[in-house]
C-alpha atoms as a PDB file:
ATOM      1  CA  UNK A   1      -7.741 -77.895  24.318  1.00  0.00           C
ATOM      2  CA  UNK A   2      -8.762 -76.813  20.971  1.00  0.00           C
ATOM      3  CA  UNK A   3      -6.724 -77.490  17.870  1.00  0.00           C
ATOM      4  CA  UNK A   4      -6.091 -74.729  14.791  1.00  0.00           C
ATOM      5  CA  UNK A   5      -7.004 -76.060  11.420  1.00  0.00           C
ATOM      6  CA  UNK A   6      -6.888 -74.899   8.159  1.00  0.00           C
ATOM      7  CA  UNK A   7     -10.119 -74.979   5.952  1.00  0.00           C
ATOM      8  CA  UNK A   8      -9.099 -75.985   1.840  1.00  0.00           C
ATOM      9  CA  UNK A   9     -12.206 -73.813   0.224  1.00  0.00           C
ATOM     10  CA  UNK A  10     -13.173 -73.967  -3.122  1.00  0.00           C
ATOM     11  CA  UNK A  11     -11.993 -70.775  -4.073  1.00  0.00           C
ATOM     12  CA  UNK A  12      -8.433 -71.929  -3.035  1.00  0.00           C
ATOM     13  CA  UNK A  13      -9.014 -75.280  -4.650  1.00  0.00           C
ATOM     14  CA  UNK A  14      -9.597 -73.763  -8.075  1.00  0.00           C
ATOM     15  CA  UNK A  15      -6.615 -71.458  -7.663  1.00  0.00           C
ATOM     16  CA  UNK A  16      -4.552 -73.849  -7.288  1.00  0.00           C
ATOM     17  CA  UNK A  17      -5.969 -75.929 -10.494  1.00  0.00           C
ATOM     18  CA  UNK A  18      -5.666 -73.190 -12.660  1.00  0.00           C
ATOM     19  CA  UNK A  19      -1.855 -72.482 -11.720  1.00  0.00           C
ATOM     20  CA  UNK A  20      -0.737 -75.629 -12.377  1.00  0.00           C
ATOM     21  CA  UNK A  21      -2.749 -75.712 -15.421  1.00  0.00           C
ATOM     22  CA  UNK A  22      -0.857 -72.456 -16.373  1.00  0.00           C
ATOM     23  CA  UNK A  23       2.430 -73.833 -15.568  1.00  0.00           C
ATOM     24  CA  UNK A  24       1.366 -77.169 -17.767  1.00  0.00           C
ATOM     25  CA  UNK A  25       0.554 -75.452 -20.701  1.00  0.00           C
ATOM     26  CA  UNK A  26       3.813 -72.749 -20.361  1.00  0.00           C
ATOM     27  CA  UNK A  27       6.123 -76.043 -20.276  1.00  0.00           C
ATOM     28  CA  UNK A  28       4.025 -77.761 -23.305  1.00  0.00           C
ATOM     29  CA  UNK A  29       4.911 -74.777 -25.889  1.00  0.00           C
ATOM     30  CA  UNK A  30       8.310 -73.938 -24.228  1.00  0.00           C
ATOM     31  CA  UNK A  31       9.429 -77.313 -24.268  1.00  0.00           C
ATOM     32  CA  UNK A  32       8.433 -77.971 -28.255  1.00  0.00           C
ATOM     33  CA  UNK A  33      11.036 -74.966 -28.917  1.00  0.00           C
ATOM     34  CA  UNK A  34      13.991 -76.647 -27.798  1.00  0.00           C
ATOM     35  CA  UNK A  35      14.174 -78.970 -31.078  1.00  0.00           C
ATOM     36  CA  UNK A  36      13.506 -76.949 -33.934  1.00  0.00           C
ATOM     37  CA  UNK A  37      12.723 -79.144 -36.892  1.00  0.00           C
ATOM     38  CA  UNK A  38      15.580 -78.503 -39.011  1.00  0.00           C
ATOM     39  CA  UNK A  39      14.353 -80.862 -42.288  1.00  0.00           C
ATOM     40  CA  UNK A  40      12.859 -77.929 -44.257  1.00  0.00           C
ATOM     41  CA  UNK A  41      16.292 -76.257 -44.269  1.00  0.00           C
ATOM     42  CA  UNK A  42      18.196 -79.119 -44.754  1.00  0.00           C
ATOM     43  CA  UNK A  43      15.809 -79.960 -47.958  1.00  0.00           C
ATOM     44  CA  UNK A  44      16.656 -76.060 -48.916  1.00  0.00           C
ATOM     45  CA  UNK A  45      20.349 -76.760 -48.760  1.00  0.00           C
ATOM     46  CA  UNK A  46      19.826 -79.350 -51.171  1.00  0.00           C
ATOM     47  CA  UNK A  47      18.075 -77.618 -53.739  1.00  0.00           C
ATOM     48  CA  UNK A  48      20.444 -74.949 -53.685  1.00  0.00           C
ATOM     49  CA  UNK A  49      23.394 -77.404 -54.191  1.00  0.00           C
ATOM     50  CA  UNK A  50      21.929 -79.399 -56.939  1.00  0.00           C
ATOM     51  CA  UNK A  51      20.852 -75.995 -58.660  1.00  0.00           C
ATOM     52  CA  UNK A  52      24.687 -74.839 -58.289  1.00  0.00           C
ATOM     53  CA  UNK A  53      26.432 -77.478 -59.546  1.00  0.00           C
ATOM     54  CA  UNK A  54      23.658 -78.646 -62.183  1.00  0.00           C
ATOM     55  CA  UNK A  55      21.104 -76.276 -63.283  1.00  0.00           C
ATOM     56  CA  UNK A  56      22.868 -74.262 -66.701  1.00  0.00           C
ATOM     57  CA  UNK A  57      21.374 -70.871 -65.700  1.00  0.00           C
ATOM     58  CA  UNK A  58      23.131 -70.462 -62.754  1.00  0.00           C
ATOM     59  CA  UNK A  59      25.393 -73.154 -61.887  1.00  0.00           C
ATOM     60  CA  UNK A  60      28.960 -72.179 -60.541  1.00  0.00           C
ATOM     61  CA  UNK A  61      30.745 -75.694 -61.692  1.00  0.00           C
ATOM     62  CA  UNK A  62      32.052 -76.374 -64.773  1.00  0.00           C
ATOM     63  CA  UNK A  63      34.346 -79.673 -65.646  1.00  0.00           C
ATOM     64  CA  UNK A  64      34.172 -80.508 -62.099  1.00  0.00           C
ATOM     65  CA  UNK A  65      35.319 -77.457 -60.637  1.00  0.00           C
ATOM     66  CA  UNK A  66      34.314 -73.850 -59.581  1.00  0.00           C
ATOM     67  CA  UNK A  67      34.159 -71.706 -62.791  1.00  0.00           C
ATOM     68  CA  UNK A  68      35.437 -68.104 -61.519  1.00  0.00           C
ATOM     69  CA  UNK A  69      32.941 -66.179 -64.385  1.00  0.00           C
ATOM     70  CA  UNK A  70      29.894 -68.076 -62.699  1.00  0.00           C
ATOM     71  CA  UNK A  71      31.035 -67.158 -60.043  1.00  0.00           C
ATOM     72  CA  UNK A  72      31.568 -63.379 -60.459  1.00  0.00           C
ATOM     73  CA  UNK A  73      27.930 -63.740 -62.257  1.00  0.00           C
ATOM     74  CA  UNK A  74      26.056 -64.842 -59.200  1.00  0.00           C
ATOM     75  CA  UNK A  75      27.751 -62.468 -56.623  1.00  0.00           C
ATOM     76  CA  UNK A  76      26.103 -60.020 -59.017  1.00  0.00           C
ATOM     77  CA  UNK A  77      23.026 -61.954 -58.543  1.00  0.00           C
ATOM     78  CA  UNK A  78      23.349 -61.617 -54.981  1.00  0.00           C
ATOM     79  CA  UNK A  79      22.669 -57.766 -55.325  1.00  0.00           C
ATOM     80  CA  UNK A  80      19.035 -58.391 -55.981  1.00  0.00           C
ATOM     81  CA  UNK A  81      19.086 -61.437 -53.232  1.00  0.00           C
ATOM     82  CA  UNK A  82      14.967 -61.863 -53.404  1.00  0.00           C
ATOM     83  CA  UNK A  83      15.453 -62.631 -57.139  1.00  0.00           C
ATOM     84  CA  UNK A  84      18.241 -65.044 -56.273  1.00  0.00           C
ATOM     85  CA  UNK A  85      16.161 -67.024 -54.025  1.00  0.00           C
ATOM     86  CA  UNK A  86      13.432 -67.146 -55.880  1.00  0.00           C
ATOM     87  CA  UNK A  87      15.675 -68.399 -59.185  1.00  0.00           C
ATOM     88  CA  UNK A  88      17.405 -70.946 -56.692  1.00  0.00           C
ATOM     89  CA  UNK A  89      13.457 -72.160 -55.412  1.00  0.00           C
ATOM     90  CA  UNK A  90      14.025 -71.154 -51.926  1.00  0.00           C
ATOM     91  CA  UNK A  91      12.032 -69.467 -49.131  1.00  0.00           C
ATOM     92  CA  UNK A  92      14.212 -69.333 -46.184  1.00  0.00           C
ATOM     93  CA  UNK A  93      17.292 -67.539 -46.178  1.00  0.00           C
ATOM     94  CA  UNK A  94      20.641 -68.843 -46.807  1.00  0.00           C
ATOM     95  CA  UNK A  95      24.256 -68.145 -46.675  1.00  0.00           C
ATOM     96  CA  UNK A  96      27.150 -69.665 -49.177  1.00  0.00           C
ATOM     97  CA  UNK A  97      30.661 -69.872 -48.221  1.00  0.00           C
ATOM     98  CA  UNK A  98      33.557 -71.730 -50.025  1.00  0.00           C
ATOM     99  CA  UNK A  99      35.711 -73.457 -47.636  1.00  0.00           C
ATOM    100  CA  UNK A 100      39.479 -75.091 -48.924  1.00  0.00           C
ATOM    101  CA  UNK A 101      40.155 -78.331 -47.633  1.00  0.00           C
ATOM    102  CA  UNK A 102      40.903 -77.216 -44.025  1.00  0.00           C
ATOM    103  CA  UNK A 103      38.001 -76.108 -43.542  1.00  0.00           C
ATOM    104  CA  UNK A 104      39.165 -72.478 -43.869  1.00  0.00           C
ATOM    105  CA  UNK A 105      36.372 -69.922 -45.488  1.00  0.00           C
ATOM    106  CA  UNK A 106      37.399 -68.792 -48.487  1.00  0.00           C
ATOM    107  CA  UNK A 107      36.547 -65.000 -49.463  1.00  0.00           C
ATOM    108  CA  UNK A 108      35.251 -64.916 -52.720  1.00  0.00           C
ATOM    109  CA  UNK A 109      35.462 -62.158 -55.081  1.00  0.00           C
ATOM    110  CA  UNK A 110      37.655 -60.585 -57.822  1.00  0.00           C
ATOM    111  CA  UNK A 111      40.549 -59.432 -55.449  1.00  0.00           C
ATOM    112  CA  UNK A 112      38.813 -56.031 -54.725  1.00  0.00           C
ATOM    113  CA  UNK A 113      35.170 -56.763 -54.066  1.00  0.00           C
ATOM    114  CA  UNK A 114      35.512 -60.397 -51.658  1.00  0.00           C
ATOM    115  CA  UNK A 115      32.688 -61.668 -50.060  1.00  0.00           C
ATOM    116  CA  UNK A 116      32.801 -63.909 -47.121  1.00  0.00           C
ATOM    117  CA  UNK A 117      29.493 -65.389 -48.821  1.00  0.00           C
ATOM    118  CA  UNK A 118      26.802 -65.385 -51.247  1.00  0.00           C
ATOM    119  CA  UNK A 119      23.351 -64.767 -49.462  1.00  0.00           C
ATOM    120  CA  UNK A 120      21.494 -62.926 -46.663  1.00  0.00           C
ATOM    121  CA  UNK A 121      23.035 -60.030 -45.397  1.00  0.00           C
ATOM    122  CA  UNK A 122      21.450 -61.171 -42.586  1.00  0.00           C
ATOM    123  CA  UNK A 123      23.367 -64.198 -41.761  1.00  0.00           C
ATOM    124  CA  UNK A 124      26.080 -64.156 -39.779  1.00  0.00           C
ATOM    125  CA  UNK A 125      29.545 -65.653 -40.558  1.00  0.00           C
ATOM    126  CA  UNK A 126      31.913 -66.581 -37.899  1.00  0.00           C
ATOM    127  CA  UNK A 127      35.329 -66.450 -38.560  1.00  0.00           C
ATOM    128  CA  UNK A 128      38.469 -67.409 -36.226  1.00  0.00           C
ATOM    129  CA  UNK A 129      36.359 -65.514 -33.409  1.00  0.00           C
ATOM    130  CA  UNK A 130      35.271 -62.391 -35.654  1.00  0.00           C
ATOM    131  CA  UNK A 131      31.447 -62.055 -37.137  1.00  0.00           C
ATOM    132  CA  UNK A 132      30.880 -60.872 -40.344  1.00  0.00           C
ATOM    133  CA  UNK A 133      27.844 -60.428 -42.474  1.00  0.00           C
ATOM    134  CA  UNK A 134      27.325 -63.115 -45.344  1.00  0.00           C
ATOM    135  CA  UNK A 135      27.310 -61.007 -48.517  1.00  0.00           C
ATOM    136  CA  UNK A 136      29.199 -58.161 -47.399  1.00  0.00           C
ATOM    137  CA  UNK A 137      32.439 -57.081 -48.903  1.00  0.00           C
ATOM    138  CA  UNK A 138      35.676 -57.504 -47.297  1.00  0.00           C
ATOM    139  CA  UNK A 139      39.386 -56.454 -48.409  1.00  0.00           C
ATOM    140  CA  UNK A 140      41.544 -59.596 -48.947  1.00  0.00           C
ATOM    141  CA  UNK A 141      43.810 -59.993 -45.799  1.00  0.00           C
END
C-alpha cells in the first residue's frame, strides 16, 4: 500500500516567508496610523489662543471680553488666510468658532457678512447635523 505525501520545496518555503513578511510589514505602517499624534496641533491651538487674547496686533479681547472691532479686523484678515497664519505662527490649518455658554456656535460677523469661523475654508464645521465651511459666510438665521 503506498501512501500520498506532499513534498514542502524550497520554492514554496520562501513563498510562504515572504507573504507573511508582506503581511508583517502592511500591519506595522497600518497599525501606526490609527493614533495620530495630535501634540503638534494641540501646541498650535495654544499659540493661537495666547496670540488672541494677548498679542496687541491682533488680539480679539479687550477688558476681558471679545472686542467686536478686533473682531471685524481679523475676519478681514481671514481674506488673505496664508498671511493670517503666518502672523498667528502657525503651519497647520485651523478653524475658530465662538461658542456661548451652551456650547452653541456662534456666527460671527456684522449681521450681514457672519461667519461660522475664522480659518481654513477647508475645515469643516458641524452644526446641529448640517456641515458648513469654516470661513464662509452665512445669513443670520
Amino acid at each position: 500500500m503506498r501512501t500520498k505525501a506532499q513534498v514542502w520545496s524550497m520554492d514554496l518555503i520562501i513563498a510562504v516567508v515572504i507573504f507573511l513578511l508582506a503581511i508583517g510589514v502592511f500591519y506595522f505602517f497600518t497599525e501606526g496610523k490609527v493614533e495620530e499624534d495630535t501634540s503638534r496641533l494641540q501646541i498650535e491651538s495654544q499659540i493661537i489662543a495666547n496670540r488672541l487674547t494677548g498679542d496687541e496686533n491682533i488680539s480679539i479681547v479687550k477688558d476681558g471680553a471679545i472686542d467686536d472691532e478686533k473682531l471685524q479686523t481679523l475676519i478681514l484678515k481671514n481674506d488673505e488666510y496664508d498671511k493670517l497664519k503666518e502672523e498667528l505662527g502657525v503651519h497647520d490649518d485651523f478653524c475658530m468658532v465662538l461658542r456661548d455658554q451652551n456650547g452653541s456656535i456662534i456666527l460671527i460677523g456684522n449681521g450681514t457678512d457672519n461667519r461660522v469661523g475664522i480659518g481654513s475654508p477647508h475645515i469643516k464645521v458641524n452644526i446641529s447635523g448640517v456641515t458648513y465651511n469654516c470661513s464662509e459666510s452665512y445669513p443670520k438665521p
